[in-house]
C-alpha atoms as a PDB file:
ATOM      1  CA  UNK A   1      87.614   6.008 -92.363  1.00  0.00           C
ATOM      2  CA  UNK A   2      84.952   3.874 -90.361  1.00  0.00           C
ATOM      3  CA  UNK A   3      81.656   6.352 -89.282  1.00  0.00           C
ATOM      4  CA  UNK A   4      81.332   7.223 -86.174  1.00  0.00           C
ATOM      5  CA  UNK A   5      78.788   5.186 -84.488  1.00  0.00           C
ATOM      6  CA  UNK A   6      76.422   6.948 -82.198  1.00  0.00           C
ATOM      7  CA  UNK A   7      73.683   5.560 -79.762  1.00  0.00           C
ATOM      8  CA  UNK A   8      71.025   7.796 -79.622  1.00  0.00           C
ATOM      9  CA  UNK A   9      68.966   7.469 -76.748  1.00  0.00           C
ATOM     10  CA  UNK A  10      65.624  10.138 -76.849  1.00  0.00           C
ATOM     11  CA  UNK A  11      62.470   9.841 -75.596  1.00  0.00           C
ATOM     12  CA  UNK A  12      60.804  12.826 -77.963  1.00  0.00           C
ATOM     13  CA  UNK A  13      60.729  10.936 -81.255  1.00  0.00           C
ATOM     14  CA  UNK A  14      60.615  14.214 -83.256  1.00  0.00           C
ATOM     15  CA  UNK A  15      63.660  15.325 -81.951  1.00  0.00           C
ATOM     16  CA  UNK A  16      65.298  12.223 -81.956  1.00  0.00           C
ATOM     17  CA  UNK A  17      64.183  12.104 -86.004  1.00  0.00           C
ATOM     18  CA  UNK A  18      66.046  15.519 -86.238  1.00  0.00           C
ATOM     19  CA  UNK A  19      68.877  14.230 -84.805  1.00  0.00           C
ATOM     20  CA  UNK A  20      69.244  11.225 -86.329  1.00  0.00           C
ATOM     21  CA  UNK A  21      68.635  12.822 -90.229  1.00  0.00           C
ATOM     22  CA  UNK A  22      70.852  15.823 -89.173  1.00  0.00           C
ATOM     23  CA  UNK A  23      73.976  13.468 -88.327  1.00  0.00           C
ATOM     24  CA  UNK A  24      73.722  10.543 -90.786  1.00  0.00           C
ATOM     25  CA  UNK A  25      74.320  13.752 -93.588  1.00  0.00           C
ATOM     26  CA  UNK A  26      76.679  14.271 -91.712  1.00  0.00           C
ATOM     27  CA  UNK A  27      78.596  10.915 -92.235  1.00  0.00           C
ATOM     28  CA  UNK A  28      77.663   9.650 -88.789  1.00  0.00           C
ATOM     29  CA  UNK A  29      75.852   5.803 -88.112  1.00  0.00           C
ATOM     30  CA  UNK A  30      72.904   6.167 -86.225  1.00  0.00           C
ATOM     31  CA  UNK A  31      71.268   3.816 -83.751  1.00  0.00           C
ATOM     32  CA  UNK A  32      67.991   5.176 -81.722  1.00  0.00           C
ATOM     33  CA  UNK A  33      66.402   3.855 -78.480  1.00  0.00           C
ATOM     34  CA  UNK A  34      63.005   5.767 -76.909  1.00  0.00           C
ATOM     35  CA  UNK A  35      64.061   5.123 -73.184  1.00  0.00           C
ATOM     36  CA  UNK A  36      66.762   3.691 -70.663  1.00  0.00           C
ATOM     37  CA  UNK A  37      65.865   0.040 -70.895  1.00  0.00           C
ATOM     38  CA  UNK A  38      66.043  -0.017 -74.965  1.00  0.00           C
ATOM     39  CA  UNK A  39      69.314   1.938 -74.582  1.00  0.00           C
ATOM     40  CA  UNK A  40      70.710   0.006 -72.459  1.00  0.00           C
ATOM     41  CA  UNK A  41      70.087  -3.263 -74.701  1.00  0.00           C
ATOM     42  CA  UNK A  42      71.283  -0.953 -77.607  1.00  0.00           C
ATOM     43  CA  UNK A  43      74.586  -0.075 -75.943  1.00  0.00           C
ATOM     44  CA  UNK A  44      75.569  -3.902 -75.320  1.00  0.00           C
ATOM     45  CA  UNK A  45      73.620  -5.150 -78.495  1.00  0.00           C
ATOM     46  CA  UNK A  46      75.203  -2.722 -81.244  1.00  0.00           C
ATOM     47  CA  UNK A  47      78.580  -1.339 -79.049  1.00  0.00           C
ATOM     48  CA  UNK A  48      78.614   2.216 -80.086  1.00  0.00           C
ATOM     49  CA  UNK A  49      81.498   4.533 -79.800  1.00  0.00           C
ATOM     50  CA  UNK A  50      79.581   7.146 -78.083  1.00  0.00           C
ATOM     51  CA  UNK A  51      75.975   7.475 -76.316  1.00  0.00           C
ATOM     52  CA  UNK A  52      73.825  10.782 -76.882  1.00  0.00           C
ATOM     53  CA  UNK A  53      70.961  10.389 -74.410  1.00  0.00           C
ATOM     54  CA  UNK A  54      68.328  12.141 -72.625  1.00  0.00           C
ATOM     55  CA  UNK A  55      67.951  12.266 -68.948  1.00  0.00           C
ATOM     56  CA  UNK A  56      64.220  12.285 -68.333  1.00  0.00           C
ATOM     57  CA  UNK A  57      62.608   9.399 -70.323  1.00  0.00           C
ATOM     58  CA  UNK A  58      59.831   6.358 -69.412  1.00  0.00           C
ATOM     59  CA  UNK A  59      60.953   3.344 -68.069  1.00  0.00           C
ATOM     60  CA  UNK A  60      64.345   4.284 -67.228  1.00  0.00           C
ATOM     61  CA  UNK A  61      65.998   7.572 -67.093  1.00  0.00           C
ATOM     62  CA  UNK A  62      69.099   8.228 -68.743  1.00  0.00           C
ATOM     63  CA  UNK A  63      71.134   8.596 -65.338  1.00  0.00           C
ATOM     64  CA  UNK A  64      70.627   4.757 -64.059  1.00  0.00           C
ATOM     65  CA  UNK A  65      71.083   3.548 -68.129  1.00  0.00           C
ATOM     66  CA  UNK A  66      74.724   5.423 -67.805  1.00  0.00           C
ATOM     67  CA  UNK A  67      75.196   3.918 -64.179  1.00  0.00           C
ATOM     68  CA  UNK A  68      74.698   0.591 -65.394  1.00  0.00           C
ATOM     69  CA  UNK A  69      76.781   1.032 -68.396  1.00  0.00           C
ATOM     70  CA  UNK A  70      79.757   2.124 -66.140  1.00  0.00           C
ATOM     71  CA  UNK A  71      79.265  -0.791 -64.151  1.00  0.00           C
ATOM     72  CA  UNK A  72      81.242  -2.773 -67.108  1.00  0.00           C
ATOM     73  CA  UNK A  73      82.271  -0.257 -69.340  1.00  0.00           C
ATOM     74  CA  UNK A  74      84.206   3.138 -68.472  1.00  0.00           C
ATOM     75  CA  UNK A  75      85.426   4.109 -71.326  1.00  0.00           C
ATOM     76  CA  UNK A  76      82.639   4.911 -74.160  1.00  0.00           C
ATOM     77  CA  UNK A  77      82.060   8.464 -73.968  1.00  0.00           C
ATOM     78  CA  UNK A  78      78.445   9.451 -72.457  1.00  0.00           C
ATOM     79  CA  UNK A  79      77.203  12.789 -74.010  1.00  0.00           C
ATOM     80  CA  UNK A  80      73.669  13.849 -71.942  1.00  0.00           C
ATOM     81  CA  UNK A  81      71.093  15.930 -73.314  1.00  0.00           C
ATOM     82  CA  UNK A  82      68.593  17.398 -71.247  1.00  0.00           C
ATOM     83  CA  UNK A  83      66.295  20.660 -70.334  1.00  0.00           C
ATOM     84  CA  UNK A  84      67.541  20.219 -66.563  1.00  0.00           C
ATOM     85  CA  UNK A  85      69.910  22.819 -65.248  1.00  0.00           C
ATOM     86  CA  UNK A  86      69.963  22.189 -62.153  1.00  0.00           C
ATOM     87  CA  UNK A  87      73.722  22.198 -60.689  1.00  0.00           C
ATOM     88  CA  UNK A  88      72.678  19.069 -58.660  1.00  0.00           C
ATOM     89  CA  UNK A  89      71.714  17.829 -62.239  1.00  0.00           C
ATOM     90  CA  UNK A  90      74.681  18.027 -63.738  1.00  0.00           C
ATOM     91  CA  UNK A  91      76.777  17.267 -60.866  1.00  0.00           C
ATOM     92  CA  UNK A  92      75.143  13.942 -60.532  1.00  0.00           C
ATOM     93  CA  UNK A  93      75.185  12.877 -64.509  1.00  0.00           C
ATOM     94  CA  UNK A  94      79.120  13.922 -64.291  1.00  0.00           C
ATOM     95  CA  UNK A  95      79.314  11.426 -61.286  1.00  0.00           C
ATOM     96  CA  UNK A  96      77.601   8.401 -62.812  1.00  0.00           C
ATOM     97  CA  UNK A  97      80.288   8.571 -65.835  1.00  0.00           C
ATOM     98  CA  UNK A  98      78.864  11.089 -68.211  1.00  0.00           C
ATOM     99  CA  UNK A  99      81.652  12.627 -70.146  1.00  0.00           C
ATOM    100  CA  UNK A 100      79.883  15.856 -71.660  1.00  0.00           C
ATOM    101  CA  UNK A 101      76.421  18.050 -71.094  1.00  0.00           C
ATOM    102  CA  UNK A 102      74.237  20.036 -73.563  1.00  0.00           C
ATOM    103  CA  UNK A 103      71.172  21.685 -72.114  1.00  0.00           C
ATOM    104  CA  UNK A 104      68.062  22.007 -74.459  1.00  0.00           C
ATOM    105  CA  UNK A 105      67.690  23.479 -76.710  1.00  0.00           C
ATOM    106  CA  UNK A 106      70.953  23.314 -78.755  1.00  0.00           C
ATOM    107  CA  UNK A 107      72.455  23.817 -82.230  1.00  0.00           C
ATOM    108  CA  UNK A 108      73.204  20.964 -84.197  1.00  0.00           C
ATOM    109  CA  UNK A 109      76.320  22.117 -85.021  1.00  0.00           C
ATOM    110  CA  UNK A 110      77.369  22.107 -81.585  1.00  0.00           C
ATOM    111  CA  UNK A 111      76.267  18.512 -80.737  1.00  0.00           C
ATOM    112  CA  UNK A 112      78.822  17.574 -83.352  1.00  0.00           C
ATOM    113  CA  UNK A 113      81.107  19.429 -82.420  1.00  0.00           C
ATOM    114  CA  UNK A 114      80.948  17.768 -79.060  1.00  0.00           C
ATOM    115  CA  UNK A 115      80.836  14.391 -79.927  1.00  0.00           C
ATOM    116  CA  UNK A 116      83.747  14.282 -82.352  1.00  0.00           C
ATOM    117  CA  UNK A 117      85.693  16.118 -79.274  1.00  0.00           C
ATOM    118  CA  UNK A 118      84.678  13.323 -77.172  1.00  0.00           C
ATOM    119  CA  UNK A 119      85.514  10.753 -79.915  1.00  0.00           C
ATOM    120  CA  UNK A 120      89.103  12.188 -80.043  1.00  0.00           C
ATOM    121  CA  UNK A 121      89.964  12.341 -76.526  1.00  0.00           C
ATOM    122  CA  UNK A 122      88.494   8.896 -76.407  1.00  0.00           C
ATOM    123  CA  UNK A 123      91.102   7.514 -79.099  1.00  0.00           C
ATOM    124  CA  UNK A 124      93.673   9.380 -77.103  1.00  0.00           C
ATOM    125  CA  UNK A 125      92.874   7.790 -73.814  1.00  0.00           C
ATOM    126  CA  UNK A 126      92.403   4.577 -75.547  1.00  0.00           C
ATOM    127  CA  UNK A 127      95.991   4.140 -76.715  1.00  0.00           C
ATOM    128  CA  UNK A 128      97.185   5.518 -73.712  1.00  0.00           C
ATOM    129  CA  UNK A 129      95.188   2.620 -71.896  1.00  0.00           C
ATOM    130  CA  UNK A 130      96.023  -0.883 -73.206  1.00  0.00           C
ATOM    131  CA  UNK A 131      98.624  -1.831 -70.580  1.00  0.00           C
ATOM    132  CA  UNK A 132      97.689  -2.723 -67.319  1.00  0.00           C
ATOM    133  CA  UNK A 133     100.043  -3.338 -64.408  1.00  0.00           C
ATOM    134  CA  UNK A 134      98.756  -6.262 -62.057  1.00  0.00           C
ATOM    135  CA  UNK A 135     100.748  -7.178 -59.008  1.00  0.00           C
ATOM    136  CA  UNK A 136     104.343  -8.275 -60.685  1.00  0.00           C
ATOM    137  CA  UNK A 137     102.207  -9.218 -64.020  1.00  0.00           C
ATOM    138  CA  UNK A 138     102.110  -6.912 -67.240  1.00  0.00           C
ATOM    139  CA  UNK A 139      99.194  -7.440 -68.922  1.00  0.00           C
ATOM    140  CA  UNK A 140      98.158  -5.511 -72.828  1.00  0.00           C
ATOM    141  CA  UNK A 141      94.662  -5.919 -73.730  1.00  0.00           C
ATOM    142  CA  UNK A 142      95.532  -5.492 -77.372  1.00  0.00           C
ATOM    143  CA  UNK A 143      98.058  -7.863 -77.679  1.00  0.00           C
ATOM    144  CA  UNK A 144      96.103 -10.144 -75.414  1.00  0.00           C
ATOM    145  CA  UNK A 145      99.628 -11.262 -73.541  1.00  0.00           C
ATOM    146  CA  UNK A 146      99.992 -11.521 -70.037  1.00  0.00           C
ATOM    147  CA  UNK A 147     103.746 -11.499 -68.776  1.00  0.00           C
ATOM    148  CA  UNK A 148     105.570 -12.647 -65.534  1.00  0.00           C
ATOM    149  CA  UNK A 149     109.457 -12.141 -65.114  1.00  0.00           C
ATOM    150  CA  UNK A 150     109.935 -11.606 -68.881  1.00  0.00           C
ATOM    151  CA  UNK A 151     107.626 -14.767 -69.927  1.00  0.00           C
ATOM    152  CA  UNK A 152     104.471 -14.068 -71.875  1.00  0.00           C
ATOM    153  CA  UNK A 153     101.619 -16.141 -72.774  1.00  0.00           C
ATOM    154  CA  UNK A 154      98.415 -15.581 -74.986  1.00  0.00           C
ATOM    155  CA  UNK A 155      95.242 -15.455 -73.311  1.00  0.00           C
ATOM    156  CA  UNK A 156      92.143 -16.138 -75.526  1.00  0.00           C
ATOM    157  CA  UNK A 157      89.777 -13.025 -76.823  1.00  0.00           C
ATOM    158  CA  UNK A 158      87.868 -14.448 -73.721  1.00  0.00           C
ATOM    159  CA  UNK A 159      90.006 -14.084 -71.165  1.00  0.00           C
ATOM    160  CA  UNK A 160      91.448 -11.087 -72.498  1.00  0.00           C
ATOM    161  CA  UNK A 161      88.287  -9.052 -72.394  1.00  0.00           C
ATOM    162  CA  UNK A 162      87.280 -10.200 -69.027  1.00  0.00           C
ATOM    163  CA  UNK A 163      90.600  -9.416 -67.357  1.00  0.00           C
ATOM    164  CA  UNK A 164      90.667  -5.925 -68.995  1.00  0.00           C
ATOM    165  CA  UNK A 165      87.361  -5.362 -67.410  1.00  0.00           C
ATOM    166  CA  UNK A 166      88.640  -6.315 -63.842  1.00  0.00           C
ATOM    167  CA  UNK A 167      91.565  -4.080 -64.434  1.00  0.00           C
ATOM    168  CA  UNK A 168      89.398  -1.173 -65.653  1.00  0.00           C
ATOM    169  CA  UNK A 169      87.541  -1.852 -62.322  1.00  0.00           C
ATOM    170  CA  UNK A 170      90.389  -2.862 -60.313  1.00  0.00           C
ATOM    171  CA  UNK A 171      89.034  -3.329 -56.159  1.00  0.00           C
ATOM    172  CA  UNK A 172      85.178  -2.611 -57.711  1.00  0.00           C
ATOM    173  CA  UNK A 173      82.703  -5.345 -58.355  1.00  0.00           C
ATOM    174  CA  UNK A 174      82.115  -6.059 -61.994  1.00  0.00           C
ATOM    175  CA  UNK A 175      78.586  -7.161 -62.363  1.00  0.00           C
ATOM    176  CA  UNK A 176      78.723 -10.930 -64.256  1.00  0.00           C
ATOM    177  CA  UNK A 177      75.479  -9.491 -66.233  1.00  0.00           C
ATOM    178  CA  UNK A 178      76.939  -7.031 -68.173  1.00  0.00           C
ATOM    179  CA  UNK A 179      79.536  -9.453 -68.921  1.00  0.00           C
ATOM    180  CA  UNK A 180      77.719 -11.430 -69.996  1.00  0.00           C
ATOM    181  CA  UNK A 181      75.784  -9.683 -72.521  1.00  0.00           C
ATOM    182  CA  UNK A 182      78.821  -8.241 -73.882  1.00  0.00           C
ATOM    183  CA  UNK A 183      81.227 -10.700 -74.238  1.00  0.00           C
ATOM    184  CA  UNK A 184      78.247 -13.864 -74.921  1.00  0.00           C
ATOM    185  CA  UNK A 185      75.226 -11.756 -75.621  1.00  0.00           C
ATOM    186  CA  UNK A 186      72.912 -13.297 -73.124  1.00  0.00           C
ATOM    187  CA  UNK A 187      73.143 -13.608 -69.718  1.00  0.00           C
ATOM    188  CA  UNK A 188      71.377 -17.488 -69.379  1.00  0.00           C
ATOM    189  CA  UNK A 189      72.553 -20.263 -66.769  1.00  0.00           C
ATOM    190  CA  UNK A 190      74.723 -21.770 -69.107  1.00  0.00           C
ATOM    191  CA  UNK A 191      76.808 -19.141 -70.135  1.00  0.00           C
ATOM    192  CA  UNK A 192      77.235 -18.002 -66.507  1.00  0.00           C
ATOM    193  CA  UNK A 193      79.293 -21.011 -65.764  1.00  0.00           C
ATOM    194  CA  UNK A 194      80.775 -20.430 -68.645  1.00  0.00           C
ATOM    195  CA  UNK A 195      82.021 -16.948 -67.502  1.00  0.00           C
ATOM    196  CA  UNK A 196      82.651 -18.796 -64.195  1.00  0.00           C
ATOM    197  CA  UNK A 197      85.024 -21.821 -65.718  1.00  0.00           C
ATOM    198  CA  UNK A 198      86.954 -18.611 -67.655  1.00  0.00           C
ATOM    199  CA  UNK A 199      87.358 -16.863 -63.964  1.00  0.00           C
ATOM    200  CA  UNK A 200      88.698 -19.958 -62.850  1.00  0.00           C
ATOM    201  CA  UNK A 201      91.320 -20.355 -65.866  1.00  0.00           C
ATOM    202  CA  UNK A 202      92.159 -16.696 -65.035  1.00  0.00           C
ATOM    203  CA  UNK A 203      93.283 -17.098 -61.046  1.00  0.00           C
ATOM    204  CA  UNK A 204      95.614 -19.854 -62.064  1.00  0.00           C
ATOM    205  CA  UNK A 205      96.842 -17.915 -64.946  1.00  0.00           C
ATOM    206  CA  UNK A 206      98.195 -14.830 -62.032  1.00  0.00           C
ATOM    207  CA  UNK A 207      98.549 -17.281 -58.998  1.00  0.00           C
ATOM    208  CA  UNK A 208     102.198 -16.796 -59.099  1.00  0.00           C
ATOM    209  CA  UNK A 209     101.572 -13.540 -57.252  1.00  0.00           C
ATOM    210  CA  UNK A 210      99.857 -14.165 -54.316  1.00  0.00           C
ATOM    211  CA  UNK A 211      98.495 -10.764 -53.595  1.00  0.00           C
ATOM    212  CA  UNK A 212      96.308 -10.803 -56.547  1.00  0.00           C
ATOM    213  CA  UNK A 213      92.674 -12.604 -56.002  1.00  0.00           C
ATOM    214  CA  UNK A 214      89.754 -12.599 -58.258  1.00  0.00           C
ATOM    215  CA  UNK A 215      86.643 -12.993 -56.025  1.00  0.00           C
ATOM    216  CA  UNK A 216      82.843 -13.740 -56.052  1.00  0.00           C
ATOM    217  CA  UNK A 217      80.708 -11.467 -55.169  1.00  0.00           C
ATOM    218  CA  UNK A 218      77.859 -13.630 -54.602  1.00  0.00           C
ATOM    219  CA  UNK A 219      74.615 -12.911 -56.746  1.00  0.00           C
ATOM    220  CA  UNK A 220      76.226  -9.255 -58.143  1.00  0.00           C
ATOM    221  CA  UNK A 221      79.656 -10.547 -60.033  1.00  0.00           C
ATOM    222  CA  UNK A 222      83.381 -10.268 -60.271  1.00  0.00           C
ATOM    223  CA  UNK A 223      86.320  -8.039 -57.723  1.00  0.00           C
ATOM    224  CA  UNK A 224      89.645  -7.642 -58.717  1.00  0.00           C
ATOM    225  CA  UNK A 225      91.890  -7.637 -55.368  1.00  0.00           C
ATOM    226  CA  UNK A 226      95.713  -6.591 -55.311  1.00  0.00           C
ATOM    227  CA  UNK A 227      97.007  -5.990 -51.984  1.00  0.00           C
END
């Protein structure tokens, strides 16, 4: 069985060294950041499973790294740890896309507990997830086929991943960035038309439904429109 990968995204380096030595004996991979903008290169540099992160750290705090993750990826559980209690606190981490809370300080035991729940309802949601429904088109991210009126074709590992983003975010604006560093690993000019010239392959690809558009969103990215 593959170990679980965790990002681990702490500011106090003492804790984060606790952490860290307390789950790799536990049979878990470890990758550590020190603030927001190292996670956040982390998270589309290494792809964790699931992200254990602080909320106040330099640079960027852990609440815009998670709202920027969720601006391309919904799915990889979000696990914050933090010394705020605030309701309003929690509240808002729950709204950005974090999946789970722990309030300093904690028991190691517990954080493990916690992230292997999250892990497991992730695997659940995940198979439960690989079929999208767009306009008259079925479309299985796994698979990679997309099907009209019984007739299937492949799309490439391209297309595949950028259409299951749009569906994950169907009517929302996916920003081309985080595509980009995901799916090419850098965001330059280049591979920006790239991304654009794959758009393009994918509105022919569901033009035979014409209430599904994929627009631009000038300067931000990517909308998936079914009316």
């Amino acid at each position: 069985m593959e170990k679980i990968h965790v990002l681990l995204v702490e500011d106090e380096q003492t804790l984060a060294m606790i952490i860290k030595d307390t789950l790799e004996e536990q049979e878990f991979k470890i990758t550590t950041a020190c603030d927001g903008e190292e996670g956040l290169r982390a998270f589309f540099e290494q792809k964790p499973d699931v992200v254990v992160a602080d909320v106040m750290m330099p640079h960027m705090d852990g609440f815009e790294m998670v709202r920027r993750i969720r601006q391309s990826d919904k799915v990889t559980p979000v696990l914050f740890l933090t010394a705020r209690s605030a309701i309003n606190d929690v509240v808002e981490g729950f709204e950005l896309g974090a999946n789970d809370y722990l309030k300093k300080p904690f028991g190691m035991q517990e954080l493990i507990v916690r992230i292997k729940a999250l892990m497991h309802k992730a695997f659940v949601e995940k198979e439960a997830t690989n079929s999208y429904e767009i306009g008259n088109y079925q479309f299985n991210s796994v698979t990679q086929q997309l099907c009209f009126a019984g007739n299937c074709e492949e799309l490439s590992h391209r297309e595949s991943e950028i259409l299951k983003r749009l569906c994950e975010n169907c009517n929302e604006v996916v920003n081309s960035q985080s595509i980009l560093l995901e799916l090419w690993g850098d965001d330059s000019f280049f591979n920006s038309r790239s991304l654009h010239v794959f758009i393009t392959k994918l509105r022919h690809k569901l033009a035979k439904d014409n209430r599904i558009r994929i627009v631009n969103v000038r300067g931000i990215g990517y909308k998936l429109i079914i009316v």
